[in-house]
PDB file of N, CA and C in Angstrom:
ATOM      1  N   UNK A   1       0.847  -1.204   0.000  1.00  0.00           N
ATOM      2  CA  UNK A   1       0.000   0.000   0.000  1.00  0.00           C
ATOM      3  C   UNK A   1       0.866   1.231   0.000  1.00  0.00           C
ATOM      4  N   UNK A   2       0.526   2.324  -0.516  1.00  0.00           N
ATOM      5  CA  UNK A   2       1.183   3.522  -0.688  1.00  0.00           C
ATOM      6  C   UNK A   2       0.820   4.652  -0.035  1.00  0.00           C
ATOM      7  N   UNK A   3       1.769   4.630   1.041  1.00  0.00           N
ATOM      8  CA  UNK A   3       1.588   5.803   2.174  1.00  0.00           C
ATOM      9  C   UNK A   3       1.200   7.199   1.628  1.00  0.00           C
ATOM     10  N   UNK A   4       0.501   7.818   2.399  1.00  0.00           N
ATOM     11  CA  UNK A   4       0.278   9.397   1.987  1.00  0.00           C
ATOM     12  C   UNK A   4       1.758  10.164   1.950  1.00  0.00           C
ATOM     13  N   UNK A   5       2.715   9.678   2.970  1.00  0.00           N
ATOM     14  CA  UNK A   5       3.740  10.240   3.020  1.00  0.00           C
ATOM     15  C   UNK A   5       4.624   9.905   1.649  1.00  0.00           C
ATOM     16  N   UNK A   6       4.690   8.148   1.092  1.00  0.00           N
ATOM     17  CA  UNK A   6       5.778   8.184  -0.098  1.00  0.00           C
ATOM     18  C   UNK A   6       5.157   8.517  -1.379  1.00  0.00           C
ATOM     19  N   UNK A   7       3.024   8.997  -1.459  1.00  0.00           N
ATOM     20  CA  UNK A   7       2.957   9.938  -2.407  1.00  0.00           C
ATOM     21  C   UNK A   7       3.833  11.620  -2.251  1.00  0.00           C
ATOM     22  N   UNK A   8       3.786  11.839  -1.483  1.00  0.00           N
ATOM     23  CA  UNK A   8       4.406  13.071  -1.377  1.00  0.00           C
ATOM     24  C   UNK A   8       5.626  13.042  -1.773  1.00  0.00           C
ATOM     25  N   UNK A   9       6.473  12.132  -1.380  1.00  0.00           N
ATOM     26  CA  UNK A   9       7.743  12.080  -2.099  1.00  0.00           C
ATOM     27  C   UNK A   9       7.781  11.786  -3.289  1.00  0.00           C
ATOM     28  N   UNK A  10       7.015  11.294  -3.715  1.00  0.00           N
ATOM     29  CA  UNK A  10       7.028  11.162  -5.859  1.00  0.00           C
ATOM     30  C   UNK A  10       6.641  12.087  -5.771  1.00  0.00           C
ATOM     31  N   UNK A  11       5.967  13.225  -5.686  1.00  0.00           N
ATOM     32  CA  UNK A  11       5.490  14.454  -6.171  1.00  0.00           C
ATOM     33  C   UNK A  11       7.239  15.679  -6.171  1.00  0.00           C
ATOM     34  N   UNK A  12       7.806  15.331  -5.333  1.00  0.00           N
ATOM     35  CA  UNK A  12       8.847  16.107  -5.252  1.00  0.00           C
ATOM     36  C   UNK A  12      10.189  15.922  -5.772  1.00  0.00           C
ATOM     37  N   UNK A  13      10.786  16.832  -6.009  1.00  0.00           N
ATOM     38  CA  UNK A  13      12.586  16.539  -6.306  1.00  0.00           C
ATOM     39  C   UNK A  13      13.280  17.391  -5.025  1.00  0.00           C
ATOM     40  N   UNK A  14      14.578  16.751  -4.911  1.00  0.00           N
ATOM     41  CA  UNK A  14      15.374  17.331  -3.668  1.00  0.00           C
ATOM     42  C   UNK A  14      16.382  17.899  -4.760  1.00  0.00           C
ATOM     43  N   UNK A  15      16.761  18.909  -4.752  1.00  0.00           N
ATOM     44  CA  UNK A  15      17.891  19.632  -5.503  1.00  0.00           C
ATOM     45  C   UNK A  15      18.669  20.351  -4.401  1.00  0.00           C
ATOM     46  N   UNK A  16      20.047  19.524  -4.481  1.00  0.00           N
ATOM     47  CA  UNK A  16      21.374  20.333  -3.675  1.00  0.00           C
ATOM     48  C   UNK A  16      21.872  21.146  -4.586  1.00  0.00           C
ATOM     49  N   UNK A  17      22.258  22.413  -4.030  1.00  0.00           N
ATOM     50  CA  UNK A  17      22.571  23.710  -4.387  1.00  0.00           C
ATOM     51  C   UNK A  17      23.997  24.158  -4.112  1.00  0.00           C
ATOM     52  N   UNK A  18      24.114  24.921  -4.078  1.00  0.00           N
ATOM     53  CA  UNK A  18      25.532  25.517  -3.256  1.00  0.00           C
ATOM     54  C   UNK A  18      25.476  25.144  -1.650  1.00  0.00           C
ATOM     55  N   UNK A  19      26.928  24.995  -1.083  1.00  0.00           N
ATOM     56  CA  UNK A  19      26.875  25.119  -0.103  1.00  0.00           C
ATOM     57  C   UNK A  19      26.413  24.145   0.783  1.00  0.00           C
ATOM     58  N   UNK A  20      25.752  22.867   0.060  1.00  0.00           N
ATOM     59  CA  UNK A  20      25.126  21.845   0.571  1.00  0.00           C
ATOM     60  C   UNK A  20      23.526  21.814   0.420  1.00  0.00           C
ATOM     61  N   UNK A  21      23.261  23.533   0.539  1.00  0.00           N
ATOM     62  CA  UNK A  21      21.805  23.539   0.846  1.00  0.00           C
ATOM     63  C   UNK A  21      20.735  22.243   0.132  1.00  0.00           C
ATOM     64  N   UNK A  22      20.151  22.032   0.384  1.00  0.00           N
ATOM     65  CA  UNK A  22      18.705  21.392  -0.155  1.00  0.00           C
ATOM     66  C   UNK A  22      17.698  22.076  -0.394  1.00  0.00           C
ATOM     67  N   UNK A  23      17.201  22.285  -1.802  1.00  0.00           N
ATOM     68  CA  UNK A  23      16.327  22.596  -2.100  1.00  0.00           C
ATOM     69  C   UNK A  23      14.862  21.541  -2.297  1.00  0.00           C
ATOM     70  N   UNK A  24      13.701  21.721  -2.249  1.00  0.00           N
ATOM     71  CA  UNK A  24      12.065  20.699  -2.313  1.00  0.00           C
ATOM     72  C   UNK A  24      11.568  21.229  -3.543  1.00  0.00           C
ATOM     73  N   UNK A  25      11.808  20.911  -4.555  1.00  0.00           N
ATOM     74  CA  UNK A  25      10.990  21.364  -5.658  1.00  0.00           C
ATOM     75  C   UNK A  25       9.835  20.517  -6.080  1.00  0.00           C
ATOM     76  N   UNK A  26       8.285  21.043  -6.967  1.00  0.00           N
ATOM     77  CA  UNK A  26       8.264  19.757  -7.266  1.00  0.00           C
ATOM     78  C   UNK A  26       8.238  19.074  -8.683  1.00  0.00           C
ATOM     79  N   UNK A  27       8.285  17.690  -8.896  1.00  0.00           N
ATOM     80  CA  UNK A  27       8.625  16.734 -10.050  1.00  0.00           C
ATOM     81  C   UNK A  27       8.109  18.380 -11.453  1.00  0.00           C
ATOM     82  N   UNK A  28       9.595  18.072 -12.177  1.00  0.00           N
ATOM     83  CA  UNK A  28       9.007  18.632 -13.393  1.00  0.00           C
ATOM     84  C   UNK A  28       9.616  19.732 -13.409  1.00  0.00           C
ATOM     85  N   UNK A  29       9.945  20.317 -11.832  1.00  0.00           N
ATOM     86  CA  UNK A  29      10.433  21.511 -12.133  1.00  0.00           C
ATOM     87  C   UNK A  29      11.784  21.636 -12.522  1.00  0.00           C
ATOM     88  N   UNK A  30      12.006  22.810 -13.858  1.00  0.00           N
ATOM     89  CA  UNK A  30      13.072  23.357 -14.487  1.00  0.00           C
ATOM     90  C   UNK A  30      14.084  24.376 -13.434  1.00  0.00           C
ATOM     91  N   UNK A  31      15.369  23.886 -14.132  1.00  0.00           N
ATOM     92  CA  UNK A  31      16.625  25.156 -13.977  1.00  0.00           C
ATOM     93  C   UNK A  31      16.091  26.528 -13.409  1.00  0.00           C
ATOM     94  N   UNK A  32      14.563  26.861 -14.153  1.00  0.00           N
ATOM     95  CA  UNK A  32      13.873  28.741 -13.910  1.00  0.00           C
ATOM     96  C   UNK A  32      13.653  28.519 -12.678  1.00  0.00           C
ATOM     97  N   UNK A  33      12.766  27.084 -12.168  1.00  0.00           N
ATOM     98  CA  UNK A  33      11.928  26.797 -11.181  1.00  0.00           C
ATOM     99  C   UNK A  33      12.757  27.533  -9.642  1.00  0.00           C
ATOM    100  N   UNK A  34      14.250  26.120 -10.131  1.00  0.00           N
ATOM    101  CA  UNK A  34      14.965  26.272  -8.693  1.00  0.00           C
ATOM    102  C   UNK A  34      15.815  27.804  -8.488  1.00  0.00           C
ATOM    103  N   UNK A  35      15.582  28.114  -9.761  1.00  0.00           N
ATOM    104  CA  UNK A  35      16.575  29.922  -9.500  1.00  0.00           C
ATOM    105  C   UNK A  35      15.939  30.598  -8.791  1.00  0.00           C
ATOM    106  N   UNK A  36      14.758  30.545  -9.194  1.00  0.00           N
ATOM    107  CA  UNK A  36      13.633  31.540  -8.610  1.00  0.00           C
ATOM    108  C   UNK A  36      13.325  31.160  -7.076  1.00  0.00           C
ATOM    109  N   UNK A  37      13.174  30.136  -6.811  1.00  0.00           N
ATOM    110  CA  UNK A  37      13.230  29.457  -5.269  1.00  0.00           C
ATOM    111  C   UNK A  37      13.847  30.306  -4.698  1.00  0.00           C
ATOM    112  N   UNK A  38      15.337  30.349  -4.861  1.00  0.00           N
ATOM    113  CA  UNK A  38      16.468  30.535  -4.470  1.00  0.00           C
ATOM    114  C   UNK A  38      16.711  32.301  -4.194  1.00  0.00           C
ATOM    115  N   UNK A  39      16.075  33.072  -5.268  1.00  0.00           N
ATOM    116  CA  UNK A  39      16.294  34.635  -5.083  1.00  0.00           C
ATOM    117  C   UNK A  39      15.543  35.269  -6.865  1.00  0.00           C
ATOM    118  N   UNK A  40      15.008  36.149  -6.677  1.00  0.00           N
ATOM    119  CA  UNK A  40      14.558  36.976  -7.950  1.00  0.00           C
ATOM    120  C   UNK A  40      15.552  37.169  -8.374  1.00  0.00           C
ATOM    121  N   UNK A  41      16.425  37.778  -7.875  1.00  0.00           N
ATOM    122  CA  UNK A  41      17.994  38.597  -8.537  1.00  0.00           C
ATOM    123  C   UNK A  41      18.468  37.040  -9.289  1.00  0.00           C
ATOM    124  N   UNK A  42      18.466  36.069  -8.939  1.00  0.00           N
ATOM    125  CA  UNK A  42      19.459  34.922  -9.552  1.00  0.00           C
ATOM    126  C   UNK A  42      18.702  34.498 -11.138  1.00  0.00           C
ATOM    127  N   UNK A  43      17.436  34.621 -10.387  1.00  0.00           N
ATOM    128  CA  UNK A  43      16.575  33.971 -11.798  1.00  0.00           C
ATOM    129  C   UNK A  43      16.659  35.292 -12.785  1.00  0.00           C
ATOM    130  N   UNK A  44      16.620  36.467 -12.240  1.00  0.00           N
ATOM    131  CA  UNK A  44      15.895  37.641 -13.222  1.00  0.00           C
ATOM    132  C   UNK A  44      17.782  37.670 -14.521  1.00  0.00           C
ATOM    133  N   UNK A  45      18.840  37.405 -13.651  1.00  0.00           N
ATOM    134  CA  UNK A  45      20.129  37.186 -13.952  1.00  0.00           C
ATOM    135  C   UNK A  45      21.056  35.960 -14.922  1.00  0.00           C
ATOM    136  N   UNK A  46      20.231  34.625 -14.570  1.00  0.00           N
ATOM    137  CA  UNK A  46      20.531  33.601 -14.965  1.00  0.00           C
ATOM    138  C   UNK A  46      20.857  33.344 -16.263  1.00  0.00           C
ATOM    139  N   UNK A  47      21.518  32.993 -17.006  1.00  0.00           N
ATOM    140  CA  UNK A  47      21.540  32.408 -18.564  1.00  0.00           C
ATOM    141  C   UNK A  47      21.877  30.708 -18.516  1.00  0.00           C
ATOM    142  N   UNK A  48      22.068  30.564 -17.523  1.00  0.00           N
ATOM    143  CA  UNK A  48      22.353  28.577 -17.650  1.00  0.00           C
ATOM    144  C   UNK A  48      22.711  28.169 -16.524  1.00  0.00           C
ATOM    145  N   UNK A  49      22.978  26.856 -16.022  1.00  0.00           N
ATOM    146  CA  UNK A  49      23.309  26.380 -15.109  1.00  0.00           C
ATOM    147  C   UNK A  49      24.463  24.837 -15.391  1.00  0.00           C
ATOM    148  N   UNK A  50      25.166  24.571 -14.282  1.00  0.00           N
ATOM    149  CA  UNK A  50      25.632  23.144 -14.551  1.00  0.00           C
ATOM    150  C   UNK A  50      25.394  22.518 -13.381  1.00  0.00           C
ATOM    151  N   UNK A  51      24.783  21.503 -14.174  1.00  0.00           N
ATOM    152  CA  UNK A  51      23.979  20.204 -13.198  1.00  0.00           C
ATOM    153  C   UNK A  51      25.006  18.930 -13.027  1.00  0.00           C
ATOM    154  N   UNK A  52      25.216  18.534 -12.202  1.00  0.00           N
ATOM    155  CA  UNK A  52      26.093  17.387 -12.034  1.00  0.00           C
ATOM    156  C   UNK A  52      27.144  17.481 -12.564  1.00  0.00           C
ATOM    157  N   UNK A  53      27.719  18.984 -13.039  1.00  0.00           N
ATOM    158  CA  UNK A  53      28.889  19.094 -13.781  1.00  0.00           C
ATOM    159  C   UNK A  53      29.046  18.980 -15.120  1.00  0.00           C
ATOM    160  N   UNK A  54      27.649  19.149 -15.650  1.00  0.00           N
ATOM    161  CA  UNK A  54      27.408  19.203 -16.995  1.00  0.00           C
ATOM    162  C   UNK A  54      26.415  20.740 -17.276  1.00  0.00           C
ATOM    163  N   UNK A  55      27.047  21.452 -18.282  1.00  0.00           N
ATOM    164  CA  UNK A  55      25.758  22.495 -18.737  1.00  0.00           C
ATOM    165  C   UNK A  55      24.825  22.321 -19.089  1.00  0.00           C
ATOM    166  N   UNK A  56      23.924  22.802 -18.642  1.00  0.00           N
ATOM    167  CA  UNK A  56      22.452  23.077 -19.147  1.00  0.00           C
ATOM    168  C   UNK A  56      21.716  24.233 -19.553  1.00  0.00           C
ATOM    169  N   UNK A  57      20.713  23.757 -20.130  1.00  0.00           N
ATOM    170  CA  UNK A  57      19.868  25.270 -20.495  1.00  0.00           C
ATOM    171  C   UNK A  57      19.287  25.468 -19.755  1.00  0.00           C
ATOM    172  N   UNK A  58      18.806  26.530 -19.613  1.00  0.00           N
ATOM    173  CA  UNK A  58      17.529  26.956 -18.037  1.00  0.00           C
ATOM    174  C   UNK A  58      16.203  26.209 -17.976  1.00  0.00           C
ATOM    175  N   UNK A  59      15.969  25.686 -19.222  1.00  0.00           N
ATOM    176  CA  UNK A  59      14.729  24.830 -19.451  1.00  0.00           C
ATOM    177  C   UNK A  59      14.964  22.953 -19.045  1.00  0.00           C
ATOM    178  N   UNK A  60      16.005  22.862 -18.675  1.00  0.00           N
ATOM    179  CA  UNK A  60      16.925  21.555 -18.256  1.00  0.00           C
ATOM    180  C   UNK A  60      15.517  21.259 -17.090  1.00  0.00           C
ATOM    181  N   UNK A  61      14.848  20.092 -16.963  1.00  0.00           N
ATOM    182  CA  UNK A  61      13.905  19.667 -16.290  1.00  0.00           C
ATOM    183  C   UNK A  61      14.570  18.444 -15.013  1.00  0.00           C
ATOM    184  N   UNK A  62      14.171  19.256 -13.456  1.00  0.00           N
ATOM    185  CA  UNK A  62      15.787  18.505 -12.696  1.00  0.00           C
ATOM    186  C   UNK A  62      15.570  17.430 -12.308  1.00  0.00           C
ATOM    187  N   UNK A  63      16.035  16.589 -12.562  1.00  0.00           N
ATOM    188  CA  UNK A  63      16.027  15.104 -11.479  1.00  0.00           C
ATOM    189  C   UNK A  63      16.167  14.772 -10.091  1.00  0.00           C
ATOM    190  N   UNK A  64      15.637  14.222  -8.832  1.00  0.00           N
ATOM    191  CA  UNK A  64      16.012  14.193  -8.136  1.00  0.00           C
ATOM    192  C   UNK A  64      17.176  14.085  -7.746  1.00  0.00           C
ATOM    193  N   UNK A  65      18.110  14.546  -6.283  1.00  0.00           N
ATOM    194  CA  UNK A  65      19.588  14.806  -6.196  1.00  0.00           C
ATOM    195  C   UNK A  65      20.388  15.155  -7.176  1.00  0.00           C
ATOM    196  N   UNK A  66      19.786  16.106  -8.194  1.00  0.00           N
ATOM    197  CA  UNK A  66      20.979  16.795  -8.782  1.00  0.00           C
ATOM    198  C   UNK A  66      21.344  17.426  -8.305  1.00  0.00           C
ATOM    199  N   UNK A  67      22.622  18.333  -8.639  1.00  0.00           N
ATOM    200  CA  UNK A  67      23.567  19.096  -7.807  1.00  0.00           C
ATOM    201  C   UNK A  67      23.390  20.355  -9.089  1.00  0.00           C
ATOM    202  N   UNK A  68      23.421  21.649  -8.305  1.00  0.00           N
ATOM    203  CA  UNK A  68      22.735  22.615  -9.430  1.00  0.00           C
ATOM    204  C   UNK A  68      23.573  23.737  -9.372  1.00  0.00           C
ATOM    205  N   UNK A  69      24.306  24.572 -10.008  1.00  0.00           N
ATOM    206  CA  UNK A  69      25.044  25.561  -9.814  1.00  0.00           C
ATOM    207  C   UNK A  69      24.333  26.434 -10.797  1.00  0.00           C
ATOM    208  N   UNK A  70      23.778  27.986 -10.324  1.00  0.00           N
ATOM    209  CA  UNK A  70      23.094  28.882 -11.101  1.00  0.00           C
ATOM    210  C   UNK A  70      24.404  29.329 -11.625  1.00  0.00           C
ATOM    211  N   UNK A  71      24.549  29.763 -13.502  1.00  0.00           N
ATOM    212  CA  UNK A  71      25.409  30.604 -13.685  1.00  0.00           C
ATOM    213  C   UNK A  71      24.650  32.197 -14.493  1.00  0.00           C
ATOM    214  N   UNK A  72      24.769  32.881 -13.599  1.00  0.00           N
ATOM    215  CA  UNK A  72      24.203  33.810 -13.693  1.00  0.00           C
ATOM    216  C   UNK A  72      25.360  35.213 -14.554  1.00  0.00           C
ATOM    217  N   UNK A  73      24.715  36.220 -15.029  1.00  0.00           N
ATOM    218  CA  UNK A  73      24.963  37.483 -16.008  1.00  0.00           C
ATOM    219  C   UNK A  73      24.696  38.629 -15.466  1.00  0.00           C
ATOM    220  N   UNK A  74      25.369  39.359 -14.745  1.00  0.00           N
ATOM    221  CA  UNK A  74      24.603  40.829 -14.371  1.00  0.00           C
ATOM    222  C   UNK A  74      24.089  41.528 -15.769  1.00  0.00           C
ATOM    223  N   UNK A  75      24.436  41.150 -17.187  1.00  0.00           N
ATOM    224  CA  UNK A  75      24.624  41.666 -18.160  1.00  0.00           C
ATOM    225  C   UNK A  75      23.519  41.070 -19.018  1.00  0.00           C
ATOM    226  N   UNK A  76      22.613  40.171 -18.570  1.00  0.00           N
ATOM    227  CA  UNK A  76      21.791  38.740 -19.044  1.00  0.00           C
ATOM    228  C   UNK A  76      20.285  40.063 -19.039  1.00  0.00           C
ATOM    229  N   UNK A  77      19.608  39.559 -20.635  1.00  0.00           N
ATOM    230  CA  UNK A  77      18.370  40.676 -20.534  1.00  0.00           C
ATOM    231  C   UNK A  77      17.304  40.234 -19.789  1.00  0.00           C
ATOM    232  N   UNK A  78      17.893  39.642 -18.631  1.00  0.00           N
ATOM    233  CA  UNK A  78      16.655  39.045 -18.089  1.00  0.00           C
ATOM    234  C   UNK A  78      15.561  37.499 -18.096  1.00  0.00           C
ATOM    235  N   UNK A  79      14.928  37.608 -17.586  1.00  0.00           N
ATOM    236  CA  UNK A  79      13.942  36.059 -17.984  1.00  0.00           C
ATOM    237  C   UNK A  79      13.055  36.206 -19.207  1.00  0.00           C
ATOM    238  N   UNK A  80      13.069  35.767 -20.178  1.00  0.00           N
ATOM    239  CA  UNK A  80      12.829  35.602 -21.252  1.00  0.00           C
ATOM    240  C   UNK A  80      10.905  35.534 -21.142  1.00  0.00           C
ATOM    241  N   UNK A  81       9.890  35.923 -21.786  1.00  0.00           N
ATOM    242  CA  UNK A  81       8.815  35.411 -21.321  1.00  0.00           C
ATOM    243  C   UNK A  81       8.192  34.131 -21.889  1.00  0.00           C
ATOM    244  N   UNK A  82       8.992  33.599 -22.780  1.00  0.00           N
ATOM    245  CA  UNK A  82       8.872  32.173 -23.010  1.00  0.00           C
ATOM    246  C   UNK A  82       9.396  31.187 -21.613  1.00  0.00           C
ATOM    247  N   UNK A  83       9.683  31.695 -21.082  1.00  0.00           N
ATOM    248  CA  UNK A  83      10.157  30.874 -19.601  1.00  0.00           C
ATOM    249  C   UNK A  83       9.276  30.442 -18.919  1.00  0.00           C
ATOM    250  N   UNK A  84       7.799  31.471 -18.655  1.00  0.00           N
ATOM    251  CA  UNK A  84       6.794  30.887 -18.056  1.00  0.00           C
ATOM    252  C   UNK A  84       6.150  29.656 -18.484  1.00  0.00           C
ATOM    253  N   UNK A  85       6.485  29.444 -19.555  1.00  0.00           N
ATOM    254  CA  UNK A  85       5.849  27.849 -20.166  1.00  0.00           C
ATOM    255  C   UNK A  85       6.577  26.885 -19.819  1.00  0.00           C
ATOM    256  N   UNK A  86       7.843  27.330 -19.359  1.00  0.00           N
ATOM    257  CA  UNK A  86       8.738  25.969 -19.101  1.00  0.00           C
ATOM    258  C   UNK A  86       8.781  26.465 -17.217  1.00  0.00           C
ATOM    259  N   UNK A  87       8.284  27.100 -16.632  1.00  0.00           N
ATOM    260  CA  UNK A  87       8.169  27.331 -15.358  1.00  0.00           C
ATOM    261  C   UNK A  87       7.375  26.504 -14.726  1.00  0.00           C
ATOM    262  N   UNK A  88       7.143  25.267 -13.220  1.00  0.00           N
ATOM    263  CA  UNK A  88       5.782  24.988 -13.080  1.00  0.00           C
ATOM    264  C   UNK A  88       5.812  25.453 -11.735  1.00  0.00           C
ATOM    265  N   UNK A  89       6.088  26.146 -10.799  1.00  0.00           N
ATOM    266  CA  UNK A  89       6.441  26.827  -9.920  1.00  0.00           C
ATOM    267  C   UNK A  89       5.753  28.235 -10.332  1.00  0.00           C
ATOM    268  N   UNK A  90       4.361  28.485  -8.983  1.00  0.00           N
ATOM    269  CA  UNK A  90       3.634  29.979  -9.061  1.00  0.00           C
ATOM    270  C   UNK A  90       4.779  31.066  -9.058  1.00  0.00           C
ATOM    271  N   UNK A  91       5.352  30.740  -8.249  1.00  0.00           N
ATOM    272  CA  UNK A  91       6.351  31.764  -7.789  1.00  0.00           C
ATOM    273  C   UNK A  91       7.797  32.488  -9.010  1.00  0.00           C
ATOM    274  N   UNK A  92       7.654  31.638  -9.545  1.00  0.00           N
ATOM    275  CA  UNK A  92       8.728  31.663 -10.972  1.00  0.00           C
ATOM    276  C   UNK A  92       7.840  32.390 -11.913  1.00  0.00           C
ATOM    277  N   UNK A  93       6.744  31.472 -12.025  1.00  0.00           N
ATOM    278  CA  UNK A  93       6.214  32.452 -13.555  1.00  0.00           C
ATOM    279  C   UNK A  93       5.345  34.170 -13.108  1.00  0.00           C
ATOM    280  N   UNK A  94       4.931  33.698 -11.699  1.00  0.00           N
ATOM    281  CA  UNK A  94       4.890  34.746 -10.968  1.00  0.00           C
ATOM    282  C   UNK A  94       6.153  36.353 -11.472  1.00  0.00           C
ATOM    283  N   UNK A  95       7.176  36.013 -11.093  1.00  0.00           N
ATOM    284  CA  UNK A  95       8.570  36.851 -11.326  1.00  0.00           C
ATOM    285  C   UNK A  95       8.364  37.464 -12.591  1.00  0.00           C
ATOM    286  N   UNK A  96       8.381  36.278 -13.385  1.00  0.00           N
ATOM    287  CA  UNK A  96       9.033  36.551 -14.612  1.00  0.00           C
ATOM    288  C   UNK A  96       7.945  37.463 -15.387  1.00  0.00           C
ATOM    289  N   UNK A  97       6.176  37.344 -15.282  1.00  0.00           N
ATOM    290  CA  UNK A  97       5.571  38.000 -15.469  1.00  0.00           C
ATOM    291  C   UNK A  97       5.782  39.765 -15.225  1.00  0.00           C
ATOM    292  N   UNK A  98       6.321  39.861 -13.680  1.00  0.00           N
ATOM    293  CA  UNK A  98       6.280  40.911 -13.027  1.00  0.00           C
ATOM    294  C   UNK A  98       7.354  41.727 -13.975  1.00  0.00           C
ATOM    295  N   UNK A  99       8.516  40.516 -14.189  1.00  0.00           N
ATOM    296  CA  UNK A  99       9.705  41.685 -14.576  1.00  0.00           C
ATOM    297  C   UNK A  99       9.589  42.057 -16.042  1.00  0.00           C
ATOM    298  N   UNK A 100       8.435  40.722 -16.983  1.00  0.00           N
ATOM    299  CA  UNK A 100       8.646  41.591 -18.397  1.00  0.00           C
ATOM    300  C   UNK A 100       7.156  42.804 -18.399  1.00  0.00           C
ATOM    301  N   UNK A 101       6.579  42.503 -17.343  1.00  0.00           N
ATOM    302  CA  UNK A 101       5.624  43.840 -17.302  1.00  0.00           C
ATOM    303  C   UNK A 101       7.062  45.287 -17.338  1.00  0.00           C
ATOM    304  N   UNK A 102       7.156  45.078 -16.006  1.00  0.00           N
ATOM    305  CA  UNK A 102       8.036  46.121 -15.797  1.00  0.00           C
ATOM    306  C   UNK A 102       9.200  46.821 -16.719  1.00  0.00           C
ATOM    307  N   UNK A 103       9.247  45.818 -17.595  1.00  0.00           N
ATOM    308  CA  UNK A 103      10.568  45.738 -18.837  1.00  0.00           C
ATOM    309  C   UNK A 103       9.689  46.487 -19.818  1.00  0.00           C
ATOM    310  N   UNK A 104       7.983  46.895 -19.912  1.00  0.00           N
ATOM    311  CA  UNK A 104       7.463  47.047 -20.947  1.00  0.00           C
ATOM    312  C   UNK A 104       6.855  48.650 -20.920  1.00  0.00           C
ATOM    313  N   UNK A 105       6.930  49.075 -19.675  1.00  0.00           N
ATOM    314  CA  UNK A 105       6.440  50.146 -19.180  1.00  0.00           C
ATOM    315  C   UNK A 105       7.280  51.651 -19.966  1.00  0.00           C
TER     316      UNK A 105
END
């Protein structure tokens, strides 16, 4: 039988970050997902990441215990608004909405 508790764990990914941290994302979520977790400034900044020591694109969809390094651009035009489609995290497409409003003003 399948505990309420080990549905909850298929619903989620654990993504280690810098520093050791642990991040709870859940299943599905992209490279945008865990930036945005992490800080607006990283995601609004980001152009790629390397996962397990391999590059990725920001649309890279994470596996449980990957290891995730944001590589971020102070110089980067920002989150793209095609990102929200590859976002499944409120809080990400949330951002990215806010900042290409603000980019449009």
């Amino acid at each position: 039988g399948s505990s309420a508790a080990s549905d909850v764990y298929k619903r989620q990914v654990y993504i280690y970050g810098m520093n050791g941290r642990i991040v709870e994302l859940p299943k599905g979520s992209t490279v945008i997902d865990y930036a945005f977790n992490l800080d607006s400034d990283i995601g609004n900044t980001m152009v790629g990441a390397i996962v397990n020591d391999d590059y990725k694109d920001v649309s890279y969809v994470l596996k449980n215990n990957d290891r995730v390094r944001i590589i971020s651009d102070e110089l980067s035009f920002g989150p793209r608004e095609e990102w929200i489609t590859k976002a499944v995290t409120t809080k990400a497409r949330k951002r990215i909405k806010e900042f290409n409003k603000e980019i449009r003003k």
